[in-house]
N, C-alpha and C. Protein backbone atom coordinates (compact mmCIF):
# COMPACT_ATOMS: atom_id res chain seq x y z
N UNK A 1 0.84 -1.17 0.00
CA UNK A 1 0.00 0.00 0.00
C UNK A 1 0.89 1.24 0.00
N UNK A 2 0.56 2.01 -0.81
CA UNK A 2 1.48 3.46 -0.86
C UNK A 2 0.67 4.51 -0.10
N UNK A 3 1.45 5.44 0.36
CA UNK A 3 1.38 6.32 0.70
C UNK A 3 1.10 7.60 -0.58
N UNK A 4 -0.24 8.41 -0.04
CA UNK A 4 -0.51 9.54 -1.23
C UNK A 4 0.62 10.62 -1.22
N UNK A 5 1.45 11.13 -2.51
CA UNK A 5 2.10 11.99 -2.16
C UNK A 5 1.84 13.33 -2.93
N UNK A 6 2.35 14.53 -2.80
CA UNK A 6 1.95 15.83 -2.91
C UNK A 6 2.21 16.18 -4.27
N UNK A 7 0.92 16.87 -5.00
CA UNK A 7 1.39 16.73 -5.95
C UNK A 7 2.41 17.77 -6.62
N UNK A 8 3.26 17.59 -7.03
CA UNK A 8 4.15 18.66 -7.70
C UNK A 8 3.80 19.71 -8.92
N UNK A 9 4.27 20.66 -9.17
CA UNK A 9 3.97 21.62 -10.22
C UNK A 9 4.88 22.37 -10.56
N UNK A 10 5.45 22.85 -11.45
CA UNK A 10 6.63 22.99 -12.31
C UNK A 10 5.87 24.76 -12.21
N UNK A 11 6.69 25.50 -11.21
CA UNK A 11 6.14 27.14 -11.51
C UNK A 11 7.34 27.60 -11.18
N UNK A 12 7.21 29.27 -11.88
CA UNK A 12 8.54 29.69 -11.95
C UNK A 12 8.71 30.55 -10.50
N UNK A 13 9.90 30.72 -9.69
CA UNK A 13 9.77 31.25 -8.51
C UNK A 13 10.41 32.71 -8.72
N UNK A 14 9.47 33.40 -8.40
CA UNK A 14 10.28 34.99 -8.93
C UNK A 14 10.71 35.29 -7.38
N UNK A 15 10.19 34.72 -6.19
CA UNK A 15 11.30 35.67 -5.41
C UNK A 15 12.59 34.80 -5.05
N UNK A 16 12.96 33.52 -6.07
CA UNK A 16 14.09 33.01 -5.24
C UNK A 16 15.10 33.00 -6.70
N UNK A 17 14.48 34.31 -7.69
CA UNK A 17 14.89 33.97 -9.16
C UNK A 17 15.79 35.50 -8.99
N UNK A 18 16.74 34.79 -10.19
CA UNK A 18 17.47 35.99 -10.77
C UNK A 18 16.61 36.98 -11.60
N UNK A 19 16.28 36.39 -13.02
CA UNK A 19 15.60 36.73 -13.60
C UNK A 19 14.39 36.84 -13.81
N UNK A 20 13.46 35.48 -14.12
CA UNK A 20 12.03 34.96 -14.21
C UNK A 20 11.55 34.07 -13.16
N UNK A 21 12.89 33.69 -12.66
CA UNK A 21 12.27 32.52 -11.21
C UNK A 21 12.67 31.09 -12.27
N UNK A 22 13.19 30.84 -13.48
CA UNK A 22 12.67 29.83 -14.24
C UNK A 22 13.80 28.44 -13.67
N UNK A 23 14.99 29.39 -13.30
CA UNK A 23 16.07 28.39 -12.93
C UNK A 23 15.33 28.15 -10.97
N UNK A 24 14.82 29.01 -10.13
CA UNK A 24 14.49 28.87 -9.08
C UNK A 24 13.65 27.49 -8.74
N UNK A 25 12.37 27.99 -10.08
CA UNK A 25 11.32 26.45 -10.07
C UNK A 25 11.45 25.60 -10.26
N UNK A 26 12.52 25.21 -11.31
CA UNK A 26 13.14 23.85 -11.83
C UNK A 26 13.63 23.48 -10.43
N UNK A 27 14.72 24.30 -9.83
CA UNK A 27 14.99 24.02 -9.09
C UNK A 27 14.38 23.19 -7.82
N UNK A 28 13.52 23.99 -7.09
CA UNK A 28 12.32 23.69 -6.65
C UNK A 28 11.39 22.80 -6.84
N UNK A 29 11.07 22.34 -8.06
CA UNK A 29 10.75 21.05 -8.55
C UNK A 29 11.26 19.63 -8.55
N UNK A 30 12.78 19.82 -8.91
CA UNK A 30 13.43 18.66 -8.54
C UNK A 30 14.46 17.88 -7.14
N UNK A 31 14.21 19.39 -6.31
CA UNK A 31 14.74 19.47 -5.16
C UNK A 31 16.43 19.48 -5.09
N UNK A 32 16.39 20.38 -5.67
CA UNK A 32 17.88 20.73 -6.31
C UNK A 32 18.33 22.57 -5.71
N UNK A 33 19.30 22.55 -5.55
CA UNK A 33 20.48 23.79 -5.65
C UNK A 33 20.17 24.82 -6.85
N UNK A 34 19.76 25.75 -6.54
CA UNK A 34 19.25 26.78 -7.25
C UNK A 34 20.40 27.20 -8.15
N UNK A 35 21.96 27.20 -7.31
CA UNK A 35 23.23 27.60 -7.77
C UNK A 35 22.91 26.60 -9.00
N UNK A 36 23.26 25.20 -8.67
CA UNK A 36 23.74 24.23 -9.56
C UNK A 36 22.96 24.15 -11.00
N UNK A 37 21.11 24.96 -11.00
CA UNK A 37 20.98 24.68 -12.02
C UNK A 37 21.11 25.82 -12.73
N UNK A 38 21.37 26.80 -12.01
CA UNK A 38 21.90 27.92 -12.82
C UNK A 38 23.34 28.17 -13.52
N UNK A 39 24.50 27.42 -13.10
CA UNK A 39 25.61 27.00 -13.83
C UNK A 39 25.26 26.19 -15.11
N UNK A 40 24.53 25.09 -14.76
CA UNK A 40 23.87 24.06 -16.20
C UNK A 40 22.95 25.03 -17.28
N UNK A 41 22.29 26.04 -16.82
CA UNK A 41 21.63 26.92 -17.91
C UNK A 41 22.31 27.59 -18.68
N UNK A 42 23.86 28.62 -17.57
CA UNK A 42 24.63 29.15 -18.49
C UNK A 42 25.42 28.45 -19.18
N UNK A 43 26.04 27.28 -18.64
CA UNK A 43 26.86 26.89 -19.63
C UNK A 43 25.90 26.11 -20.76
N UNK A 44 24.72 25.85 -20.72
CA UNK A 44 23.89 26.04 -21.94
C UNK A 44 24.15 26.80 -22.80
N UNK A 45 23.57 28.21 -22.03
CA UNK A 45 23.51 28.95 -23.11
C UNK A 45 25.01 29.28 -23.69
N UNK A 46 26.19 29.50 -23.10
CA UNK A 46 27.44 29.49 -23.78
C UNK A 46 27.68 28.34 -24.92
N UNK A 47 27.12 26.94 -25.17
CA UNK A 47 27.34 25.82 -25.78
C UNK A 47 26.11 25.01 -26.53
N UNK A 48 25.16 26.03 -26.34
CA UNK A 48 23.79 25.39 -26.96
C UNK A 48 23.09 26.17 -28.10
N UNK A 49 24.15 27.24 -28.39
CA UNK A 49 23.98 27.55 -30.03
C UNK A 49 22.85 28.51 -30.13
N UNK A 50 22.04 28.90 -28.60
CA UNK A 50 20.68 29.63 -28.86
C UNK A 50 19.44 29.04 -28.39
N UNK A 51 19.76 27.30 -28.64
CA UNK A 51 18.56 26.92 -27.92
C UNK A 51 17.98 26.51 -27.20
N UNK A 52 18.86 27.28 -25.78
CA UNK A 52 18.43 27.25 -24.29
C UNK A 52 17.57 28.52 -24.43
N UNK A 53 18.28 29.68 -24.94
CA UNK A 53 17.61 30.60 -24.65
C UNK A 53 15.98 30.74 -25.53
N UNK A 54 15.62 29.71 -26.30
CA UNK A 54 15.06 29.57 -26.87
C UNK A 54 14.13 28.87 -25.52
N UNK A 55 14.42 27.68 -25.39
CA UNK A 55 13.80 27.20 -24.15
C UNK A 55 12.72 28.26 -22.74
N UNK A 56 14.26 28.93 -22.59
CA UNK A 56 13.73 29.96 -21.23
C UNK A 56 13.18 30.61 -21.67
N UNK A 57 13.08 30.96 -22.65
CA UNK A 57 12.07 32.36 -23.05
C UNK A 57 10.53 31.71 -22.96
N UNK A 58 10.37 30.08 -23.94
CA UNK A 58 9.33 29.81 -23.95
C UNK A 58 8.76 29.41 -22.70
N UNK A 59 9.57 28.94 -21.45
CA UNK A 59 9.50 28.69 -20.23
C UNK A 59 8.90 29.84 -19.30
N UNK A 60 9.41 30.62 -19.68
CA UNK A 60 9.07 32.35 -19.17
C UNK A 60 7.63 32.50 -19.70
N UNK A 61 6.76 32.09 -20.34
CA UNK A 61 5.78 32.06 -20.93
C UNK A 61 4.75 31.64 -20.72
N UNK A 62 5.29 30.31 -20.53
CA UNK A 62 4.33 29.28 -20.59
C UNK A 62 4.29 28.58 -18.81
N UNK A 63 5.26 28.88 -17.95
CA UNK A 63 4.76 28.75 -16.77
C UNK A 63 4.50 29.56 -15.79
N UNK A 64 3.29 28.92 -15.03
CA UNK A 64 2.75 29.73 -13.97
C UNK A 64 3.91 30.58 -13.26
N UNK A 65 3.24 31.30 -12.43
CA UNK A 65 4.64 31.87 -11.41
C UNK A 65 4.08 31.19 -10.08
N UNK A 66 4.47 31.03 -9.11
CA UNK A 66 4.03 30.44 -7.95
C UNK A 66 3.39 31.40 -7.19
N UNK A 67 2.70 31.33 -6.10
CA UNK A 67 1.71 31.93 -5.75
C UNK A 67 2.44 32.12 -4.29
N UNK A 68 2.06 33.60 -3.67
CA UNK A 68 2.37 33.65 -2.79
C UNK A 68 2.48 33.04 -1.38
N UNK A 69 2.92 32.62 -0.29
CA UNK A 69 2.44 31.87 0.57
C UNK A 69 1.59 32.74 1.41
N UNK A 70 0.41 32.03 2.30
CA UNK A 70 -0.66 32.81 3.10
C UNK A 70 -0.62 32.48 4.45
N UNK A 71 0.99 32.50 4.48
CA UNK A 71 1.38 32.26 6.16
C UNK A 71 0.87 34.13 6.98
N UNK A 72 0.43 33.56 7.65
CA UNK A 72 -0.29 34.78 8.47
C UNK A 72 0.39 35.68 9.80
N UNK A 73 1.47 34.69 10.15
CA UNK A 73 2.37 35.11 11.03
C UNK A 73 3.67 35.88 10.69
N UNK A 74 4.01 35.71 9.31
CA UNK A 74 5.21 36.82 9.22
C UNK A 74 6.20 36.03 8.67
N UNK A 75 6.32 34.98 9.15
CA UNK A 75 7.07 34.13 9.24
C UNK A 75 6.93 32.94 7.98
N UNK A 76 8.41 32.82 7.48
CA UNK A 76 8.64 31.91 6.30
C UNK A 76 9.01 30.59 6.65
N UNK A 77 8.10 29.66 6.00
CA UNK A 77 8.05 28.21 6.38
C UNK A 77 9.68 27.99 6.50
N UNK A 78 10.07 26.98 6.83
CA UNK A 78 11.53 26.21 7.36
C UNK A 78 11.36 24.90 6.69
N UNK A 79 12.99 25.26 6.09
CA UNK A 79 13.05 23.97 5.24
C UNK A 79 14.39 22.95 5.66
N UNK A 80 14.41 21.98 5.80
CA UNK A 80 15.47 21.18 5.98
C UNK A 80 16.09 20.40 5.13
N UNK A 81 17.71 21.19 5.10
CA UNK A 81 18.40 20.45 4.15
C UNK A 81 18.70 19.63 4.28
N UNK A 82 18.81 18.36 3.60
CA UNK A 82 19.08 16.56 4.39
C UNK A 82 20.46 16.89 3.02
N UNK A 83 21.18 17.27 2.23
CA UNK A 83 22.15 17.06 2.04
C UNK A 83 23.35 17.77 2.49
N UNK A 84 25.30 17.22 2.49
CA UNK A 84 25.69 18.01 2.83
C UNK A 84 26.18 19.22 2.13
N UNK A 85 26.08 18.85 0.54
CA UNK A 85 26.95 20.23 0.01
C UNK A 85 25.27 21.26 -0.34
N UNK A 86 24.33 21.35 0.62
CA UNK A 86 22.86 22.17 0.23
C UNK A 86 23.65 23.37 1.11
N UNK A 87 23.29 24.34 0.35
CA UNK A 87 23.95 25.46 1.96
C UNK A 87 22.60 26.34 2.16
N UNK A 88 22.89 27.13 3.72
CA UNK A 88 22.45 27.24 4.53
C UNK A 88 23.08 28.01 5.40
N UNK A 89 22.30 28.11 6.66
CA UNK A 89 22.72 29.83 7.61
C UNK A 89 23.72 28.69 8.30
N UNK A 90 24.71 29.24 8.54
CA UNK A 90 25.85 28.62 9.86
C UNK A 90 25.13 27.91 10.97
N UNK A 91 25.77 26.78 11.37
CA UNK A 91 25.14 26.22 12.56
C UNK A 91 24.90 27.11 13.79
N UNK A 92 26.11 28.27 13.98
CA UNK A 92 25.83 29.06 15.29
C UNK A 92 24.76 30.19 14.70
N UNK A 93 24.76 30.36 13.87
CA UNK A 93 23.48 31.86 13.77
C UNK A 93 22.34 30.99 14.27
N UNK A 94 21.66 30.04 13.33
CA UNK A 94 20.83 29.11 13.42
C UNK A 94 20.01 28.79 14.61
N UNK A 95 21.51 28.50 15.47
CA UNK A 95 21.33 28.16 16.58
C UNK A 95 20.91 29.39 17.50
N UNK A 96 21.52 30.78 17.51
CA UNK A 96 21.24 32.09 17.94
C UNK A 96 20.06 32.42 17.74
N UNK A 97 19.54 32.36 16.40
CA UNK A 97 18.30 32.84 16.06
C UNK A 97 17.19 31.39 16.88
N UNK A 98 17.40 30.78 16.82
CA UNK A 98 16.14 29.22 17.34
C UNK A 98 16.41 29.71 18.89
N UNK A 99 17.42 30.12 19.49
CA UNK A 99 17.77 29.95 20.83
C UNK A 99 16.65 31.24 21.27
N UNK A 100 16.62 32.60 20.72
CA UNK A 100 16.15 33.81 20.44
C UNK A 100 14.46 33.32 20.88
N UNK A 101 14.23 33.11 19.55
CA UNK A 101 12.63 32.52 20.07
C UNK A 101 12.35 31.15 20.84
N UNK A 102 12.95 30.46 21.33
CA UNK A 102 12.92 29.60 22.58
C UNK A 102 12.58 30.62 23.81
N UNK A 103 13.39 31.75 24.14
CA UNK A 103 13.54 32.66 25.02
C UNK A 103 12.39 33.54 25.01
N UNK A 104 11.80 33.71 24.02
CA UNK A 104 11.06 34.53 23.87
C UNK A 104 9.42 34.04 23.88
N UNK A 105 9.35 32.76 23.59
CA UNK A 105 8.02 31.33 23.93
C UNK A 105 8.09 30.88 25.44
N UNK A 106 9.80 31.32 25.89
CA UNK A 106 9.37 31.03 27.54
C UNK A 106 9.22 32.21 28.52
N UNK A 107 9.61 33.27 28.20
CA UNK A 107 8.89 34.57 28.80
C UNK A 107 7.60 34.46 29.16
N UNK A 108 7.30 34.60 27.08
CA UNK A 108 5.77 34.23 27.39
C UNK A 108 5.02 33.42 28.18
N UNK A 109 5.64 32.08 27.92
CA UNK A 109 4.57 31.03 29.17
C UNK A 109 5.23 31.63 30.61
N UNK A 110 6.30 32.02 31.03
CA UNK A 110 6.20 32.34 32.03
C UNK A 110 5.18 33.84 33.04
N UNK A 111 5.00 34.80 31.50
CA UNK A 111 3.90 35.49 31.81
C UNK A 111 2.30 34.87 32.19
N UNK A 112 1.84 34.10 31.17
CA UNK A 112 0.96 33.32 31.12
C UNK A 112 0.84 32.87 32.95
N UNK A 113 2.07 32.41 33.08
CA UNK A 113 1.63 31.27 34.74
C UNK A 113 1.53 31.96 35.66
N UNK A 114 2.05 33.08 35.72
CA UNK A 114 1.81 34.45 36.82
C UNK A 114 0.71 35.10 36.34
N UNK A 115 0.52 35.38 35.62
CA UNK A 115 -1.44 35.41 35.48
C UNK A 115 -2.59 34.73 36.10
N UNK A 116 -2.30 33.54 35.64
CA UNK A 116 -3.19 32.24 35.90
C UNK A 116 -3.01 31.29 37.50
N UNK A 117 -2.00 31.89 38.10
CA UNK A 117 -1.80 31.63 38.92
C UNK A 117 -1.85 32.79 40.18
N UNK A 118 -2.10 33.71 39.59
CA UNK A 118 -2.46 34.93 40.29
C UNK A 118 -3.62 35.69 41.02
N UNK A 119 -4.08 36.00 41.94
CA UNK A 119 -5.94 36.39 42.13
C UNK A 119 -6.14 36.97 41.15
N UNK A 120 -5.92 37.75 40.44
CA UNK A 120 -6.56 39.25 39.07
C UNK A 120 -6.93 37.53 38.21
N UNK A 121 -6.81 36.64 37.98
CA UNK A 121 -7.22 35.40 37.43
C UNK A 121 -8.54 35.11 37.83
N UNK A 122 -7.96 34.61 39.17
CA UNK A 122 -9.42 34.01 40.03
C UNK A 122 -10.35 35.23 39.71
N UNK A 123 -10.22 36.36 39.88
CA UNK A 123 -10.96 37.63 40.13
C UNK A 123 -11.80 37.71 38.83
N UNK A 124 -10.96 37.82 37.79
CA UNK A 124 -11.66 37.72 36.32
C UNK A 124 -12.44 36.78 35.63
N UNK A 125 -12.08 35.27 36.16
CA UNK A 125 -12.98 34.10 36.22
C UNK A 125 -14.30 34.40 36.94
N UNK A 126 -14.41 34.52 37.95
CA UNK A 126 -15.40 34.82 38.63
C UNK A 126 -16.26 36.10 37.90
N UNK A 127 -15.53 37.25 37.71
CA UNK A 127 -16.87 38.38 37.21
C UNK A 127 -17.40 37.35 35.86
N UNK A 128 -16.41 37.06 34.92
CA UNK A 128 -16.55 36.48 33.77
C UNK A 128 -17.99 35.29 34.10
N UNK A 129 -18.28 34.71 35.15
CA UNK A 129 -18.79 33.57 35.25
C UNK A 129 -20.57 34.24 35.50
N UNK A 130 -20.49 35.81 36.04
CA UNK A 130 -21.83 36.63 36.25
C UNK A 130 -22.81 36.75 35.01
């Protein structure tokens, strides 16, 4: 029995693109290095006589652009690189920035428990309950 998987779609990514997004989406599509397929396009186009650029143009055309994401918090999904030559923020920023909002999720619950654990709690439960 298989498992259903997601379906894929070949769109061009204009904010992770140089130009059209066209090397971004490929990219993105095959789960590949944005760098790497952008070396394989130019040295296309240096050795392919015209008809790469023939390609990208019609590519530029003919595919969607991807659609914005409708994350509501601000915040850009997180992706994990499982290879080693994929690059990525330094292990210590990474770690600075994750450590950052750890600190900042336990403030919060620590505000939260001095609330809730506080009479102005009990006090507000109770009118709330009139």
């Amino acid at each position: 029995m298989s498992t259903p998987t997601a379906k894929r779609e070949l769109l061009r990514d204009k904010k992770n693109g140089k130009i059209a997004g066209i090397c971004a989406g490929i990219a993105n599509y095959f789960g590949w290095e944005v760098w790497l397929v952008r070396i394989v396009v130019v040295t296309s186009f240096i050795f392919g006589q015209g008809f790469t650029l023939i390609l990208y143009i019609a590519a530029w055309f003919i595919l969607d652009e991807k659609p914005k994401s409708a994350n509501t918090d601000g915040h850009e999904p997180v992706e994990l690189k499982t290879k080693v030559w994929q690059a990525g923020a330094p292990p210590h920023g990474a770690f600075r920035e994750i450590s950052g909002d750890y600190n900042d999720l336990e403030s919060r619950l620590q505000s939260m428990e001095t609330y809730v654990t506080s009479n102005a709690y009990k006090l507000d439960r109770e009118l709330n309950r009139l």
